[in-house]
PDB file of N, CA and C in Angstrom:
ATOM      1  N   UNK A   1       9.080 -26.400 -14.748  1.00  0.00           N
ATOM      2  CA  UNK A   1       9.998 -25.312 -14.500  1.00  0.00           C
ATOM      3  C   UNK A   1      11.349 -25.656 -15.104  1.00  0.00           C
ATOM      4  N   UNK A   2      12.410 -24.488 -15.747  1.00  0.00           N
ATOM      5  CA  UNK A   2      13.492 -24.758 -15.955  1.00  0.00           C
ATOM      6  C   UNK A   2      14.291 -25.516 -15.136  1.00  0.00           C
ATOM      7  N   UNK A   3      14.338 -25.516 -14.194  1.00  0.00           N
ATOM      8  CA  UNK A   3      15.221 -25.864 -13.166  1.00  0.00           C
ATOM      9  C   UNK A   3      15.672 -27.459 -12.528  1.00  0.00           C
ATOM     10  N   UNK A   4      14.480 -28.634 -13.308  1.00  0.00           N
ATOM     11  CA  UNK A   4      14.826 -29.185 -13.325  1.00  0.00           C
ATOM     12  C   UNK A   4      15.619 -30.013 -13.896  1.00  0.00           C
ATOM     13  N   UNK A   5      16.570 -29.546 -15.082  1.00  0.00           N
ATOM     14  CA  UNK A   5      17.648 -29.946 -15.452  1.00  0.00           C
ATOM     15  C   UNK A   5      19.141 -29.886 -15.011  1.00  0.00           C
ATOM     16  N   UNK A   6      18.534 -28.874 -13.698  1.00  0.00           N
ATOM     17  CA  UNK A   6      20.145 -28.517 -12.914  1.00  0.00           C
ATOM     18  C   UNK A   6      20.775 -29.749 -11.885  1.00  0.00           C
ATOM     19  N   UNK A   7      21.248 -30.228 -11.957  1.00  0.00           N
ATOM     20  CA  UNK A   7      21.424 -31.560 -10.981  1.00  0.00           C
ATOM     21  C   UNK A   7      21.458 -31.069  -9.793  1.00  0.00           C
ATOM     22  N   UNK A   8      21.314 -30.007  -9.338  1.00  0.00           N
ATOM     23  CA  UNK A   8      21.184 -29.472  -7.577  1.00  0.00           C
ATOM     24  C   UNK A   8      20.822 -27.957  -7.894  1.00  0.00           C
ATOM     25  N   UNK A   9      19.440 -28.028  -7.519  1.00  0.00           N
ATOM     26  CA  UNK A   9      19.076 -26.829  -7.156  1.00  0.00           C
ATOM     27  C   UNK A   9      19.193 -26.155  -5.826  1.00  0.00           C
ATOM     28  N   UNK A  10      20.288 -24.953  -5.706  1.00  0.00           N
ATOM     29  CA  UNK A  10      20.660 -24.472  -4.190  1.00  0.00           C
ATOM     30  C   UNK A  10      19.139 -23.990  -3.732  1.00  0.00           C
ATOM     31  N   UNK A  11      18.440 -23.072  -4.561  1.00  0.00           N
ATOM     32  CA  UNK A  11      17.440 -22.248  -4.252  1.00  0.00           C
ATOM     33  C   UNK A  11      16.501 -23.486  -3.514  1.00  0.00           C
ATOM     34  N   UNK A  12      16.440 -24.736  -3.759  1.00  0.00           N
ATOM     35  CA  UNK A  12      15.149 -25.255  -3.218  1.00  0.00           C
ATOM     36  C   UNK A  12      15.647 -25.555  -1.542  1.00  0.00           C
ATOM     37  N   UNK A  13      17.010 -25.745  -1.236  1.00  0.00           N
ATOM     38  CA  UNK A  13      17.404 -26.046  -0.514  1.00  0.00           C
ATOM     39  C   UNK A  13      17.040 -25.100   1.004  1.00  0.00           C
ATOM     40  N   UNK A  14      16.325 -25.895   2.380  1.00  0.00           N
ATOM     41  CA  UNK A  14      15.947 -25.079   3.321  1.00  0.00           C
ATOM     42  C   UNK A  14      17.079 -24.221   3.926  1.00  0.00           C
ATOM     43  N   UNK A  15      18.193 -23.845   3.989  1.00  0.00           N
ATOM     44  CA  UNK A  15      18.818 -22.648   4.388  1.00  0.00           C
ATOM     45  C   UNK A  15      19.522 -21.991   2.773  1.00  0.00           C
ATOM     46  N   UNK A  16      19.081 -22.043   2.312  1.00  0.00           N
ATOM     47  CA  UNK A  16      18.875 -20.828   1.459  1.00  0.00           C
ATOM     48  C   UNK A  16      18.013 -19.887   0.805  1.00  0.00           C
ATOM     49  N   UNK A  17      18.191 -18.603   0.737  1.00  0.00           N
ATOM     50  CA  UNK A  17      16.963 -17.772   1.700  1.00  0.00           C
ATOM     51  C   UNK A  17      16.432 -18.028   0.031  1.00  0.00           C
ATOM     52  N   UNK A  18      15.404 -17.370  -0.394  1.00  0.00           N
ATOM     53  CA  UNK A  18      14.611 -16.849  -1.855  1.00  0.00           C
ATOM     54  C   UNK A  18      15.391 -16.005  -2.104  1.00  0.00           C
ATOM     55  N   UNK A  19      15.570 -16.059  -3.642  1.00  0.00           N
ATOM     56  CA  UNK A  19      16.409 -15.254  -4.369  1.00  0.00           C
ATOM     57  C   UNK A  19      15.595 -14.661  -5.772  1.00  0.00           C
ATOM     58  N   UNK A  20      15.894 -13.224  -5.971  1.00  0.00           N
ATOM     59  CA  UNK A  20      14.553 -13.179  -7.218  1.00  0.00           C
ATOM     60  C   UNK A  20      15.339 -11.813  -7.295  1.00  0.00           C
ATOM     61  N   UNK A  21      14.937 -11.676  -9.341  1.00  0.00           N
ATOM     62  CA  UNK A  21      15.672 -10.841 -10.358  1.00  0.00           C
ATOM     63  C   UNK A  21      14.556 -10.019 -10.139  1.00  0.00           C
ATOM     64  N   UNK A  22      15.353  -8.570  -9.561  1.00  0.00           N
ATOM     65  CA  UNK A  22      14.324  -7.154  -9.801  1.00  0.00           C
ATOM     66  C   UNK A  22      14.576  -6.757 -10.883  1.00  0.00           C
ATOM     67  N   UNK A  23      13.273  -6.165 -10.815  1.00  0.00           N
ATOM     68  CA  UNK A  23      13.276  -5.137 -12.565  1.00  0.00           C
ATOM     69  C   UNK A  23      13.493  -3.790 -12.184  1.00  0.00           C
ATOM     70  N   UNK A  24      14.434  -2.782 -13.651  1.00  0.00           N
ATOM     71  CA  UNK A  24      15.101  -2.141 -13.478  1.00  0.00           C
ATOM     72  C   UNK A  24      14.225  -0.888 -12.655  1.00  0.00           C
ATOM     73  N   UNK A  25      12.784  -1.085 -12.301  1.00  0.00           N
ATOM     74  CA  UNK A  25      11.969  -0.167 -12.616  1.00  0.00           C
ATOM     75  C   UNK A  25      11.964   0.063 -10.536  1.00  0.00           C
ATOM     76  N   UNK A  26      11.932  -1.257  -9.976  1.00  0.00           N
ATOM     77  CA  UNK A  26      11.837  -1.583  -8.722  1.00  0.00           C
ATOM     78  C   UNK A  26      13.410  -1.082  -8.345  1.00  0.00           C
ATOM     79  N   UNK A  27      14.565  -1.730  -8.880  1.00  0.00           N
ATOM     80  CA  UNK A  27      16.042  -1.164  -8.068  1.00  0.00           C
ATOM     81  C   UNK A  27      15.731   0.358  -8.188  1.00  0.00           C
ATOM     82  N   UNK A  28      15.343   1.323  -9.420  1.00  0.00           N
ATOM     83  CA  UNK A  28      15.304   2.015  -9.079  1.00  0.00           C
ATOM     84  C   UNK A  28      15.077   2.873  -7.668  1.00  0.00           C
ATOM     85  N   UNK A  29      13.622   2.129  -6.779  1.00  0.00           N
ATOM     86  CA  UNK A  29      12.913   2.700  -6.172  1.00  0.00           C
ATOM     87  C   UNK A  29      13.511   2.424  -4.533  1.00  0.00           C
ATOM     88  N   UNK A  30      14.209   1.405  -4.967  1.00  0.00           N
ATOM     89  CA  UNK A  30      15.250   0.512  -3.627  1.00  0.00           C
ATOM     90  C   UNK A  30      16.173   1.782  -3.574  1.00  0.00           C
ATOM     91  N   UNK A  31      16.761   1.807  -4.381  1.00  0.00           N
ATOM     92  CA  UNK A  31      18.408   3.239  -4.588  1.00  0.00           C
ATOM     93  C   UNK A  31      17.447   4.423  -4.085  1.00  0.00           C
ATOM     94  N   UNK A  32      16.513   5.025  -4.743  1.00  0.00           N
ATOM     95  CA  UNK A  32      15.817   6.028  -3.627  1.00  0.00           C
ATOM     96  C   UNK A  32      15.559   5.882  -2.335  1.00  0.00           C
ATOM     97  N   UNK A  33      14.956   4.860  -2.138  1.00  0.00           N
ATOM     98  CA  UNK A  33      14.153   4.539  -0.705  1.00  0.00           C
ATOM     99  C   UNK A  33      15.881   4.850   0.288  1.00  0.00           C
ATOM    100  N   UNK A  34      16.758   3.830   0.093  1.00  0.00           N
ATOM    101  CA  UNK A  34      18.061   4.302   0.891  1.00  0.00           C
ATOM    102  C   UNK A  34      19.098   4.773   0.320  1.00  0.00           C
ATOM    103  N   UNK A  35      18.525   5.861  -0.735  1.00  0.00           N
ATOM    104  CA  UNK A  35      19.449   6.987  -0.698  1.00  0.00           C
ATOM    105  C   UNK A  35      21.126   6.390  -1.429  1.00  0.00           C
ATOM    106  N   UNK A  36      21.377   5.579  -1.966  1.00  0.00           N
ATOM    107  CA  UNK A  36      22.271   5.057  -2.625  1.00  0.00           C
ATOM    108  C   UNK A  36      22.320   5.023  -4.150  1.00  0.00           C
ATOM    109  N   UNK A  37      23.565   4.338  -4.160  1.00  0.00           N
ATOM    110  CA  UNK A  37      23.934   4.313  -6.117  1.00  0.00           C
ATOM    111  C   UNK A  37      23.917   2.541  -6.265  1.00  0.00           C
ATOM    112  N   UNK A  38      23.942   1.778  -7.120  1.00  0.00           N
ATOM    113  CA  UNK A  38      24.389   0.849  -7.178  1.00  0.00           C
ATOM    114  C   UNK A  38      25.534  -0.071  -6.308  1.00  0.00           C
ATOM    115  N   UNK A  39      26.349   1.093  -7.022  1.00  0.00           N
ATOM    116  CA  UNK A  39      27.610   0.159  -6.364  1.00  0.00           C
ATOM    117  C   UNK A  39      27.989   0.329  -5.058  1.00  0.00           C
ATOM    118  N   UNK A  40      26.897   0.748  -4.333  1.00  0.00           N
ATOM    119  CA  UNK A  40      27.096   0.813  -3.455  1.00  0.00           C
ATOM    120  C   UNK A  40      25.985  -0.473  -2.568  1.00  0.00           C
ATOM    121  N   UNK A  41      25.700  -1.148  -3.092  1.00  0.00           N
ATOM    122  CA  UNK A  41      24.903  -2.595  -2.452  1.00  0.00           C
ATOM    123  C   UNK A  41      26.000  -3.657  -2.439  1.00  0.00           C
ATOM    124  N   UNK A  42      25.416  -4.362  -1.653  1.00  0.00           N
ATOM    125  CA  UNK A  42      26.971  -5.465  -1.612  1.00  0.00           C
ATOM    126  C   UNK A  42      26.482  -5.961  -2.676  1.00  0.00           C
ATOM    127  N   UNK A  43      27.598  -6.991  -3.279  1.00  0.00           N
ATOM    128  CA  UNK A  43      28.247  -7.452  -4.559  1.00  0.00           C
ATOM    129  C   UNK A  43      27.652  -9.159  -4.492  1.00  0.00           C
ATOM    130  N   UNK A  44      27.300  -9.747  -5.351  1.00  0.00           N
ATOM    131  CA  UNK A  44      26.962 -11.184  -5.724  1.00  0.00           C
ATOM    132  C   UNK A  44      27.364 -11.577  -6.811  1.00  0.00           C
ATOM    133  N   UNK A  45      28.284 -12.296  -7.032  1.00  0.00           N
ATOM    134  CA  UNK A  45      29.071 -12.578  -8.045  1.00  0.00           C
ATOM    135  C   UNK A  45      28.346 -13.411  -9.543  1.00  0.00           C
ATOM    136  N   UNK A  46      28.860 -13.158 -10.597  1.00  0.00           N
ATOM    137  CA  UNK A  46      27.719 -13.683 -11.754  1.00  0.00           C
ATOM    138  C   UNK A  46      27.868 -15.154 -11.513  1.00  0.00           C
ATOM    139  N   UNK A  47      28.910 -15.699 -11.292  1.00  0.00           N
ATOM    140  CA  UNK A  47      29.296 -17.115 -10.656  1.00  0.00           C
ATOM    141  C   UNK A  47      28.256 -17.918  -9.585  1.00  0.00           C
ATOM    142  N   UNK A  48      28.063 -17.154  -8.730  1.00  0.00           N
ATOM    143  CA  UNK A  48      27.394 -17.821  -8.175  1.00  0.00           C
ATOM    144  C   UNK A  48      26.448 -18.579  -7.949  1.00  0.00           C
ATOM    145  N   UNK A  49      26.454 -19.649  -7.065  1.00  0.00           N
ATOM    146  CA  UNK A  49      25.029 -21.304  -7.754  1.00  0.00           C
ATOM    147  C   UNK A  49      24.291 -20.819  -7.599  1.00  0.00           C
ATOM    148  N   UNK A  50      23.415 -19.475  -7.010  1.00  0.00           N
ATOM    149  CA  UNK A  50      22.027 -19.021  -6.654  1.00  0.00           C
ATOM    150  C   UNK A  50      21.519 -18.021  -8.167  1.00  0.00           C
ATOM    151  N   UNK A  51      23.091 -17.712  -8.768  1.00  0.00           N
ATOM    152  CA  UNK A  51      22.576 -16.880  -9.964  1.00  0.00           C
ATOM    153  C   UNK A  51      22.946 -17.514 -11.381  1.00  0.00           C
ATOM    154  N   UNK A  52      23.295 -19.053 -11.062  1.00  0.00           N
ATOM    155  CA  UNK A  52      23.302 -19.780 -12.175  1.00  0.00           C
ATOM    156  C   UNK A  52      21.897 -20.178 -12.056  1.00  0.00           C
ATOM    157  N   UNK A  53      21.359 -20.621 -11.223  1.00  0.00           N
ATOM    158  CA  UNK A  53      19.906 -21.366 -10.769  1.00  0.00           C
ATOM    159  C   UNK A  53      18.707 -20.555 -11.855  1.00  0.00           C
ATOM    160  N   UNK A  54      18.729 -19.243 -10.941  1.00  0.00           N
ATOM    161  CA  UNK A  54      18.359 -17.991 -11.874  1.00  0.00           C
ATOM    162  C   UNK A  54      18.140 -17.491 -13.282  1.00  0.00           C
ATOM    163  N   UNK A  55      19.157 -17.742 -13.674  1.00  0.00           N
ATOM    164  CA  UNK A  55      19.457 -18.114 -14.893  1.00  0.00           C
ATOM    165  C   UNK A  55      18.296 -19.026 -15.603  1.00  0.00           C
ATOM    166  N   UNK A  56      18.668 -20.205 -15.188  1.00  0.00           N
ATOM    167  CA  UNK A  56      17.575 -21.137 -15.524  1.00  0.00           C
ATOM    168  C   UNK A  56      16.078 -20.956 -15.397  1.00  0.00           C
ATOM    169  N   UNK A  57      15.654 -20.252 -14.382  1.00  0.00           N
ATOM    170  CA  UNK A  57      14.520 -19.903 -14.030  1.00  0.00           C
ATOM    171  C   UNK A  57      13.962 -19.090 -14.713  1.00  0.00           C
ATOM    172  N   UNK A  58      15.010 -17.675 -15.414  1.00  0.00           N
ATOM    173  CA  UNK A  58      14.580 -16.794 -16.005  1.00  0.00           C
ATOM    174  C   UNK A  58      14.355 -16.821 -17.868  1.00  0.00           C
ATOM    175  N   UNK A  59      15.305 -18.204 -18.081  1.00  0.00           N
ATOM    176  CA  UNK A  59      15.662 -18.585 -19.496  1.00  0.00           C
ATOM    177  C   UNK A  59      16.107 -17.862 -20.247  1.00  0.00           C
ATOM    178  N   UNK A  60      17.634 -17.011 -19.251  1.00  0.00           N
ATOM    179  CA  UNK A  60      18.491 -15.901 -19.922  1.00  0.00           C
ATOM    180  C   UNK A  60      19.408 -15.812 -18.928  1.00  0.00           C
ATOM    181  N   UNK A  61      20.300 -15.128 -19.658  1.00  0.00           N
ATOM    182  CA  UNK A  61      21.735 -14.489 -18.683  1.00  0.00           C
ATOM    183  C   UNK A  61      21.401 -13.543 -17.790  1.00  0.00           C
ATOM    184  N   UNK A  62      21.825 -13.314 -16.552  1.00  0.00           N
ATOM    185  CA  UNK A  62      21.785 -12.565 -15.239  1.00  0.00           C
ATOM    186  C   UNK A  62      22.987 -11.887 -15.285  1.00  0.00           C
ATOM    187  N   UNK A  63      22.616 -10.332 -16.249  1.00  0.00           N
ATOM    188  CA  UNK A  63      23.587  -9.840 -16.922  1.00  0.00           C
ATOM    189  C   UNK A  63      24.449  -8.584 -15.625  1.00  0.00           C
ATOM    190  N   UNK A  64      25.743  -8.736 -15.206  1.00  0.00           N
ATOM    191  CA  UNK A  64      26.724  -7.692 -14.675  1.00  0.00           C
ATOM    192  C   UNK A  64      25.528  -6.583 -14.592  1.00  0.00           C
ATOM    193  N   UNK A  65      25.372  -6.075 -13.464  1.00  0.00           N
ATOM    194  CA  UNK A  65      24.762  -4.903 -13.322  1.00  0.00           C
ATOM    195  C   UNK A  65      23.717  -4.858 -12.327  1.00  0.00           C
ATOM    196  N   UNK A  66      22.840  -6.169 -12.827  1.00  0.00           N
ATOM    197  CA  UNK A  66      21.537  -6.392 -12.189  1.00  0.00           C
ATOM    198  C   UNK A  66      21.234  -6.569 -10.505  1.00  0.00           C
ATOM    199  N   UNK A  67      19.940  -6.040 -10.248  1.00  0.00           N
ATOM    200  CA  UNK A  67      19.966  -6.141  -8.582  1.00  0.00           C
ATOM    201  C   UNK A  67      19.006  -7.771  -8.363  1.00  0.00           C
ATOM    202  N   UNK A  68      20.013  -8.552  -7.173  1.00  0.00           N
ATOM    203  CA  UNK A  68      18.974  -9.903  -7.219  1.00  0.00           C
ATOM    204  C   UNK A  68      18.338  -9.666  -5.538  1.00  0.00           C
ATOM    205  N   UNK A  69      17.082  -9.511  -5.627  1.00  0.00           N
ATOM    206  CA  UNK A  69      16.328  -9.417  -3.738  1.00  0.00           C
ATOM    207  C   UNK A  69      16.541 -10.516  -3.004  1.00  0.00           C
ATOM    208  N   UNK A  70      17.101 -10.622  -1.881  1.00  0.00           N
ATOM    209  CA  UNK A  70      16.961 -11.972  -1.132  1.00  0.00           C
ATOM    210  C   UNK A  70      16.246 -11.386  -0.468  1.00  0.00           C
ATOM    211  N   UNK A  71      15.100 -12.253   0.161  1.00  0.00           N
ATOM    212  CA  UNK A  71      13.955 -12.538   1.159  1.00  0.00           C
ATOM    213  C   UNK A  71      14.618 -13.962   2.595  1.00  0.00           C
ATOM    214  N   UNK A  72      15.011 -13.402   3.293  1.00  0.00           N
ATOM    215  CA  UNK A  72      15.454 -14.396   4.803  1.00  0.00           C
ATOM    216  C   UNK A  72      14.313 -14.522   5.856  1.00  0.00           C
ATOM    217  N   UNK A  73      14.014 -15.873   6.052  1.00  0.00           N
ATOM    218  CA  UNK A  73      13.221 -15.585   7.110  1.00  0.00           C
ATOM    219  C   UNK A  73      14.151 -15.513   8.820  1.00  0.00           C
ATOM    220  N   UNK A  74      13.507 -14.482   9.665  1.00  0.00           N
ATOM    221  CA  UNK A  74      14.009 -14.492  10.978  1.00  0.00           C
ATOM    222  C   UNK A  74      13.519 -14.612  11.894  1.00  0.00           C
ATOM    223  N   UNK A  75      14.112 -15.094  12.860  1.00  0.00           N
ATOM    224  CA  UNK A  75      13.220 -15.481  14.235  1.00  0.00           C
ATOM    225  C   UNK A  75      12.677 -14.167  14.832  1.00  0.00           C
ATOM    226  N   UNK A  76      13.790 -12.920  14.505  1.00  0.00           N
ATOM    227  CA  UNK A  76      13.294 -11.758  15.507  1.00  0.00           C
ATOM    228  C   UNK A  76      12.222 -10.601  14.350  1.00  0.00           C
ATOM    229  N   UNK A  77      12.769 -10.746  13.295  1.00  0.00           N
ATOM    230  CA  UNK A  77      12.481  -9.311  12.391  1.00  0.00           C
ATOM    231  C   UNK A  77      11.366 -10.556  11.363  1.00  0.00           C
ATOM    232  N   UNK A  78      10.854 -11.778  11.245  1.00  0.00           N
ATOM    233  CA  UNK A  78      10.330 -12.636  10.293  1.00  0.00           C
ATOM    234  C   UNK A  78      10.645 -12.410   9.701  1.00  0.00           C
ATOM    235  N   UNK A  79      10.556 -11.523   8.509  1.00  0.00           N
ATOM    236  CA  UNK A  79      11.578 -11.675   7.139  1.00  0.00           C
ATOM    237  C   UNK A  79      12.196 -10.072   7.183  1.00  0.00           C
ATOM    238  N   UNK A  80      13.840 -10.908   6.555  1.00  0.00           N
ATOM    239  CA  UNK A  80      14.608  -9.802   6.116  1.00  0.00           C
ATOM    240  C   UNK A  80      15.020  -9.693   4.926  1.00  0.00           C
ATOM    241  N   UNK A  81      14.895  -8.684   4.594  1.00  0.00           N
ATOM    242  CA  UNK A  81      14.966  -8.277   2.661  1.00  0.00           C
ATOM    243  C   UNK A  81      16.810  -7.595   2.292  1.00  0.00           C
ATOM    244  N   UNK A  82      17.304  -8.474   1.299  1.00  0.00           N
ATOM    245  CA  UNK A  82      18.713  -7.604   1.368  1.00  0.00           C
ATOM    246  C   UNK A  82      18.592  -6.974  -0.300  1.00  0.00           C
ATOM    247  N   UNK A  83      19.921  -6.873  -0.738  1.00  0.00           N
ATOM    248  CA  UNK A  83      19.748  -6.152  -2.146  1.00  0.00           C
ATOM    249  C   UNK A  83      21.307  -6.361  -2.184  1.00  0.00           C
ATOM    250  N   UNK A  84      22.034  -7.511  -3.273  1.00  0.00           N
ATOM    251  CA  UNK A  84      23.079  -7.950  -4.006  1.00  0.00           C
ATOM    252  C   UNK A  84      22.960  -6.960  -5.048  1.00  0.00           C
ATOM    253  N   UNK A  85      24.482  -6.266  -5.735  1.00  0.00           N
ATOM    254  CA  UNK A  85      24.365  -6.093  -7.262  1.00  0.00           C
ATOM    255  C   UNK A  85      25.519  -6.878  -7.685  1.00  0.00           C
ATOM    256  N   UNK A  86      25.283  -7.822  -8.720  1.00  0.00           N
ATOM    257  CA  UNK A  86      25.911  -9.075  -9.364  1.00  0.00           C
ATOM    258  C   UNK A  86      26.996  -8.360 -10.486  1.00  0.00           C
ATOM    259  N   UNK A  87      28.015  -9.063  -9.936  1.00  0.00           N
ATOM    260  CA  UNK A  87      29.185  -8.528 -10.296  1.00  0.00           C
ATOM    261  C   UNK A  87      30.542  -9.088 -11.461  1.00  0.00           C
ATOM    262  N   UNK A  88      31.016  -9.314 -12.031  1.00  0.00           N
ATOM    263  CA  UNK A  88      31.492 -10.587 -12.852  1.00  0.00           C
ATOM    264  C   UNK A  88      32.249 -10.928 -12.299  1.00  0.00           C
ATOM    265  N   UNK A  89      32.763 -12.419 -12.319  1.00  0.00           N
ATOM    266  CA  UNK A  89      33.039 -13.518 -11.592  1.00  0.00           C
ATOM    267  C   UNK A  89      33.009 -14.530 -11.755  1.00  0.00           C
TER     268      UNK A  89
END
């Protein structure tokens, strides 16, 4: 995997949830399902170590625009699904 050239991978780390690049085809269907626009999902900065990681994983830039899914696991709901749109930074 790419990723092992990063000297600290956040993503492997146990409190940080899964992080994964949707395709434009899926945000679409997210923005229907709740009725929203983009910019209206909270914001994840292009900076950030979970979307540099990404990066690496994907073997490309995690270009301004894009929606990244986090997957959380919970004690009450087992997993909770959010929706970042990555922002520059």
């Amino acid at each position: 995997m790419a990723t092992e050239n990063i000297s600290f991978n956040v993503l492997k780390h146990e409190l940080v949830p899964e992080h994964d690049l949707l395709p434009e085809e899926e945000v679409q269907k997210v923005l229907a399902k709740f009725r929203i626009t983009r910019d209206q999902l909270p914001k994840i900065k292009a900076s950030d170590a979970a979307i540099k990681v990404l990066e690496n994983v994907y073997g490309h830039p995690i270009q301004v625009g894009s929606v990244i899914k986090i997957v959380r696991k919970s004690e009450t709901a087992e997993l909770f699904v959010a929706y970042r749109l990555v922002i520059g930074g």
